[in-house]
Protein backbone atom coordinates (compact mmCIF):
# COMPACT_ATOMS: atom_id res chain seq x y z
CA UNK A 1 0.06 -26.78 -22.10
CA UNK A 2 -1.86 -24.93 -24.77
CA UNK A 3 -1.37 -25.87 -28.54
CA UNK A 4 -0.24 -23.65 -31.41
CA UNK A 5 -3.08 -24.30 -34.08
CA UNK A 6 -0.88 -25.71 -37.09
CA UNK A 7 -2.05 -22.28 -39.77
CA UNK A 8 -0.95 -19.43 -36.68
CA UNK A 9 1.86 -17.92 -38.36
CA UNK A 10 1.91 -15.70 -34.65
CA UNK A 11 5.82 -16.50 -32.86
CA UNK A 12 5.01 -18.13 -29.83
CA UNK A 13 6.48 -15.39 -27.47
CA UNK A 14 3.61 -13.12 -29.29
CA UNK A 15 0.47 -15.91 -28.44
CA UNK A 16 1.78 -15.99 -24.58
CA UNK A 17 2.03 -12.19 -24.18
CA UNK A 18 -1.62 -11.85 -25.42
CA UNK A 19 -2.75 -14.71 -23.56
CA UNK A 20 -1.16 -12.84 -20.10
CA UNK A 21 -3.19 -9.48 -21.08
CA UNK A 22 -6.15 -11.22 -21.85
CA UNK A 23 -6.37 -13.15 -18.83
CA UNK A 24 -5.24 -9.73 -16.41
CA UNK A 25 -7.55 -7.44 -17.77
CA UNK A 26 -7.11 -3.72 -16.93
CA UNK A 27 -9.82 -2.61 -14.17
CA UNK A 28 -8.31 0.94 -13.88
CA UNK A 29 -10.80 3.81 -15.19
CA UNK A 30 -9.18 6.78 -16.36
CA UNK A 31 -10.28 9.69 -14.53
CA UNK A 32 -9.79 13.84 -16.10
CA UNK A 33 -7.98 16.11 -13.95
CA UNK A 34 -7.39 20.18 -14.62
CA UNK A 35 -4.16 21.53 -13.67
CA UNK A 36 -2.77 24.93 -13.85
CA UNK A 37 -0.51 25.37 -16.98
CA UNK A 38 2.96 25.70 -14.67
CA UNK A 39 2.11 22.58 -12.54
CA UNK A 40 1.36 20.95 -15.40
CA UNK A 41 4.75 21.54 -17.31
CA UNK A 42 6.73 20.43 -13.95
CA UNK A 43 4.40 17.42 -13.53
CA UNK A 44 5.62 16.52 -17.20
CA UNK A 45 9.35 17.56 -16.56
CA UNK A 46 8.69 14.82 -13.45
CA UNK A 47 7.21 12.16 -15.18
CA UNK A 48 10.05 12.54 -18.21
CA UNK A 49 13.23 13.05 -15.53
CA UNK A 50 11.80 10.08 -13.98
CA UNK A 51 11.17 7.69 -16.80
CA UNK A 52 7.38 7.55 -15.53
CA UNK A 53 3.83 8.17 -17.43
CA UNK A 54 1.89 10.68 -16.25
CA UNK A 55 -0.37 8.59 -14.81
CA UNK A 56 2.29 6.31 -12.65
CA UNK A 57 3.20 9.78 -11.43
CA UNK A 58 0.27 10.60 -10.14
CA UNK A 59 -0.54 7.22 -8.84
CA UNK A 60 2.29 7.08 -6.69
CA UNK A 61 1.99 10.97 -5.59
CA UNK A 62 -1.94 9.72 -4.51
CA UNK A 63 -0.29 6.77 -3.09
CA UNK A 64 2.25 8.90 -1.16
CA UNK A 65 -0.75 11.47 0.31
CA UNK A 66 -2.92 8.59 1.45
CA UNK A 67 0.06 6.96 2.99
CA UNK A 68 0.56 10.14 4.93
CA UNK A 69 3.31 11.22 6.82
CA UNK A 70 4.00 10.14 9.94
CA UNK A 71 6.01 13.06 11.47
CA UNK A 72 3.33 15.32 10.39
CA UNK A 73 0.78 13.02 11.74
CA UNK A 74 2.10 12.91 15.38
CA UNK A 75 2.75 16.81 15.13
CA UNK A 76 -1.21 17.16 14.28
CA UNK A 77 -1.98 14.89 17.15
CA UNK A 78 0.01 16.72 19.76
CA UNK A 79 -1.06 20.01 18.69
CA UNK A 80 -5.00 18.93 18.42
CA UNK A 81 -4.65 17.61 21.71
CA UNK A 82 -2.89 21.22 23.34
CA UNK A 83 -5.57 23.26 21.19
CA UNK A 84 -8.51 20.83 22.74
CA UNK A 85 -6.76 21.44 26.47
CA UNK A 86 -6.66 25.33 25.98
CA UNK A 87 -10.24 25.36 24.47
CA UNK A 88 -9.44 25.93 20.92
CA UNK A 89 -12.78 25.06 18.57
CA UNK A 90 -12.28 27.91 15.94
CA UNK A 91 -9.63 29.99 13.04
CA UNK A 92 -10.49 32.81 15.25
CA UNK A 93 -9.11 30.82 18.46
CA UNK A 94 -5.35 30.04 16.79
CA UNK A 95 -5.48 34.20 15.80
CA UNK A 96 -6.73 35.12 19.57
CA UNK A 97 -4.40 32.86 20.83
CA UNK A 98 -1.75 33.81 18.72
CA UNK A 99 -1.89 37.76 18.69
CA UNK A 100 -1.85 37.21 22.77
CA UNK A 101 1.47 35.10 22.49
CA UNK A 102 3.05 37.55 20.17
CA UNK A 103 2.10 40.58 22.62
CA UNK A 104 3.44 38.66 25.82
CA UNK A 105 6.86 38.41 23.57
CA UNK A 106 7.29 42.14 22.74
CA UNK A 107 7.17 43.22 26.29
């Protein structure tokens, strides 16, 4: 148990809080992003609606985007695999192959 020195007028409550920050010191690093002026007013509208700092909202939205979906990741899969089958390796591959669908449907 640790021991109040007799002349620390600090309240106790006060000594263990600063104890608990000292021994968990932050390791984040703040990092600078730039944000266009309307993202950045809904980002704050966010973060206020939310009861969040900036920076937990954009912690958790990073979170969220690494976590990826998992919907969207089978639906990339499947169609990866179809464009690999029909030869797809290009932009100008979806376009061919999707001008020739859209001809085939107006006949």
């Amino acid at each position: 148990m640790w021991a109040r020195p007799k002349d620390d007028r600090t309240p106790i409550a006060h000594s263990c809080l600063t104890l608990l920050y000292n021994v968990n010191m932050r390791t984040a690093k703040t990092v600078s992003i730039t944000l266009p002026p309307d993202l950045l007013v809904k980002a704050q509208e966010y973060a206020q609606r939310e009861h969040r700092t900036m920076s937990e909202l954009f912690r958790e939205a990073l979170r969220r985007y690494m976590a990826g979906d998992p919907e969207w990741n089978a639906l990339l899969q499947r169609t990866r695999a179809k464009g690999k089958a029909l030869g797809v390796t290009s932009e100008a591959d979806v376009e061919r192959l999707s001008d020739e669908y859209r001809r085939s449907k107006r006949r």
